[in-house]
C-alpha atoms as a PDB file:
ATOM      1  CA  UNK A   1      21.305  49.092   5.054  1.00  0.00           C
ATOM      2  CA  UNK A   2      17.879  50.304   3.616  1.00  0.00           C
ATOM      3  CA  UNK A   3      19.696  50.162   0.173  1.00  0.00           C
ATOM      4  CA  UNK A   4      20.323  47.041   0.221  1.00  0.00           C
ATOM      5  CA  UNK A   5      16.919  45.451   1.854  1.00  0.00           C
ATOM      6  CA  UNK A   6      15.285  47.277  -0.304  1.00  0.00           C
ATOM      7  CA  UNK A   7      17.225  45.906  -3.694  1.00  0.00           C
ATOM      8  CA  UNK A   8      16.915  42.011  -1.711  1.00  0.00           C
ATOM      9  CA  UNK A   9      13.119  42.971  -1.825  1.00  0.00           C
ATOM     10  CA  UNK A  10      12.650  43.856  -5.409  1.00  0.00           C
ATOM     11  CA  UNK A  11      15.228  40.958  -6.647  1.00  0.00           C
ATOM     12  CA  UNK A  12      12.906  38.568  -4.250  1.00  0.00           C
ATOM     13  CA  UNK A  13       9.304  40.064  -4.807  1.00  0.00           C
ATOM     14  CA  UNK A  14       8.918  38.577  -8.557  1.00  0.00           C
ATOM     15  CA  UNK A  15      10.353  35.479  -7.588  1.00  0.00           C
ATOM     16  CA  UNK A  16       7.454  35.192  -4.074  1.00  0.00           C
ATOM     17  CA  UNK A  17       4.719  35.874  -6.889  1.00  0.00           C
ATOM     18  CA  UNK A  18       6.613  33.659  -9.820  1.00  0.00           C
ATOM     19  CA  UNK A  19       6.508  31.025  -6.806  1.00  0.00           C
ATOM     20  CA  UNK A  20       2.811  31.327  -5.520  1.00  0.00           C
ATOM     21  CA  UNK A  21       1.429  31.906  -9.352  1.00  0.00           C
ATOM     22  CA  UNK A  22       3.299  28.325 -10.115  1.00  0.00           C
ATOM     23  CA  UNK A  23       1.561  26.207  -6.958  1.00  0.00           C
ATOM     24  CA  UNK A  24      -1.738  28.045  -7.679  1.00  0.00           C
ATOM     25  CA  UNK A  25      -1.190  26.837 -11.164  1.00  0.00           C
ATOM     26  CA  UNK A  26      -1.950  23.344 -10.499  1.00  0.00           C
ATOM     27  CA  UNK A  27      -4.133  21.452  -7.702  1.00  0.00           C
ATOM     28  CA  UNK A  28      -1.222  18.816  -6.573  1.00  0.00           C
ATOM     29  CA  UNK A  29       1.453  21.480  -6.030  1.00  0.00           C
ATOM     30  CA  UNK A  30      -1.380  23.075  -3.587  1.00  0.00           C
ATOM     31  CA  UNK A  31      -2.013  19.908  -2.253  1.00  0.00           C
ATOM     32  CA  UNK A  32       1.751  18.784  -1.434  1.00  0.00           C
ATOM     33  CA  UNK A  33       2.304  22.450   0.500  1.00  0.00           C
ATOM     34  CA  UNK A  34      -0.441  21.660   2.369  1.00  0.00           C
ATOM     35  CA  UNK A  35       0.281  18.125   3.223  1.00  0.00           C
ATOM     36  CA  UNK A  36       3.845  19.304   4.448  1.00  0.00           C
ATOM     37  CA  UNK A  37       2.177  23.039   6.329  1.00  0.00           C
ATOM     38  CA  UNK A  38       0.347  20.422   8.072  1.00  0.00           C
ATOM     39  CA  UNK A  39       0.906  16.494   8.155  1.00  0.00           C
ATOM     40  CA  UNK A  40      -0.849  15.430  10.832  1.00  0.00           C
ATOM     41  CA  UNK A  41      -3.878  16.788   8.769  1.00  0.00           C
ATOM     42  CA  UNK A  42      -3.759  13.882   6.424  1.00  0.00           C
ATOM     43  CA  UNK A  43      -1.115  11.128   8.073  1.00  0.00           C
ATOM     44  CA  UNK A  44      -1.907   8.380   5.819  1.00  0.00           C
ATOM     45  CA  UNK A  45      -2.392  10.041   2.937  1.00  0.00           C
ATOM     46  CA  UNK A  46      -0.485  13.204   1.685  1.00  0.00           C
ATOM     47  CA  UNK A  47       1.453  14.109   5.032  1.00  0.00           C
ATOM     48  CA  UNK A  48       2.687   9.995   5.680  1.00  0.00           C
ATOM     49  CA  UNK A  49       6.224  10.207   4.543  1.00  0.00           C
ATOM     50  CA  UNK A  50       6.599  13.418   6.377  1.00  0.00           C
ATOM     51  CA  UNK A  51       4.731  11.712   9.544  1.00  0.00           C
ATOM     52  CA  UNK A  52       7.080   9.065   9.803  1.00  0.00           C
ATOM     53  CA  UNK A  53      10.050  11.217   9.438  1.00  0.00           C
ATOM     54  CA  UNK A  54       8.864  13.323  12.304  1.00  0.00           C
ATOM     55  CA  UNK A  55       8.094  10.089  14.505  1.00  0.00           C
ATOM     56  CA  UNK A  56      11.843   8.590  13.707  1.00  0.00           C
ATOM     57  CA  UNK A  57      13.323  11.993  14.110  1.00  0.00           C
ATOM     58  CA  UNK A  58      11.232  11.883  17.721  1.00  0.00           C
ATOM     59  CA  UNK A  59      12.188   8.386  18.919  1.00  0.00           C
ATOM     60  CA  UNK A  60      15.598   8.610  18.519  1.00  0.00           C
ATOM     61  CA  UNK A  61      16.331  11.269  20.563  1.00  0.00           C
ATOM     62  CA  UNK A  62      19.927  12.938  20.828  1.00  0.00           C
ATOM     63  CA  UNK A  63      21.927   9.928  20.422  1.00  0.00           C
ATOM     64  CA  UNK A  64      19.274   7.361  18.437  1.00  0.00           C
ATOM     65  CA  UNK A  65      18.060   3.943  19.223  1.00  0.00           C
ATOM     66  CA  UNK A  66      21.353   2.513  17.691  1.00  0.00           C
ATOM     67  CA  UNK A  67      21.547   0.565  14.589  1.00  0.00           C
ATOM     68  CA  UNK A  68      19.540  -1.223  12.829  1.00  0.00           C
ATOM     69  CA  UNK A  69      16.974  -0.416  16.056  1.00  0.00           C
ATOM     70  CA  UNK A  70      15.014   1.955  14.453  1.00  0.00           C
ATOM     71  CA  UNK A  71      11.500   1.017  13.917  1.00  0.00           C
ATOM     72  CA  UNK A  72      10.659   3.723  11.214  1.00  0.00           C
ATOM     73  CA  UNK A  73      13.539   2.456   8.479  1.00  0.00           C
ATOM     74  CA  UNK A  74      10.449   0.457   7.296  1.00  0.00           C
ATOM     75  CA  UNK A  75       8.418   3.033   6.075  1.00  0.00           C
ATOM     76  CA  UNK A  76      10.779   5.796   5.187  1.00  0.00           C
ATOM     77  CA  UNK A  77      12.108   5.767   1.745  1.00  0.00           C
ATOM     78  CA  UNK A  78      15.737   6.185   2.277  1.00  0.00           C
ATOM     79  CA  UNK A  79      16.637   7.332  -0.985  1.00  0.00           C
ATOM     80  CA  UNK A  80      15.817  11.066  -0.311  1.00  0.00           C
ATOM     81  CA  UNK A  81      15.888  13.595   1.891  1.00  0.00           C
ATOM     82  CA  UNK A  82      14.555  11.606   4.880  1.00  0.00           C
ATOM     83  CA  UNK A  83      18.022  10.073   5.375  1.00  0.00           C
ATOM     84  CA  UNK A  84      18.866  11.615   8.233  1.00  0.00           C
ATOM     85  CA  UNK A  85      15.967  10.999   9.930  1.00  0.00           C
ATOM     86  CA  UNK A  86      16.549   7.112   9.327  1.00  0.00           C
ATOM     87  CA  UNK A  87      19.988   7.429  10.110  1.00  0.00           C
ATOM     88  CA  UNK A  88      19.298   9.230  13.598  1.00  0.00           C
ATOM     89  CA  UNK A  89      16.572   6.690  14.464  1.00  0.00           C
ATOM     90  CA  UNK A  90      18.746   3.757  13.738  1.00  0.00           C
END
């Protein structure tokens, strides 16, 4: 068990400091892990789309407000990964 934790650590080491050299690298990349460690920080600015997920994720509860209900499909862009969240609210 150490043998292998310890090989998953040295394969995954370079690619933690690869990672954190790359969003040091430039300002935005620091700026968009930010906006998502935190939305609410920024919720018109950097952390909106993620705000709005989180509020149509939140009002539609286990079952969602049924279709074409949802009050969030407005400001969501639909086209990416916050599909589910559009498709649970409504």
């Amino acid at each position: 068990m150490e043998l292998a934790c310890s090989a998953l650590l040295r394969c995954l080491a370079p690619l933690a400091a690869a990672g954190g050299l790359l969003i040091l690298s430039a300002p935005y990349r620091l700026q968009r892990l930010t906006g998502f460690l935190n939305p609410w920080e920024d919720p018109f600015g950097t952390g909106y789309q993620l705000t709005q997920a989180l509020i149509a994720f939140g009002r539609g509860h286990w079952l969602g407000v049924g279709l074409g209900n949802s009050v969030q499909k407005q400001f969501l862009s639909a086209r990416s990964a916050y599909r589910l969240c559009v498709c649970r609210a409504g």
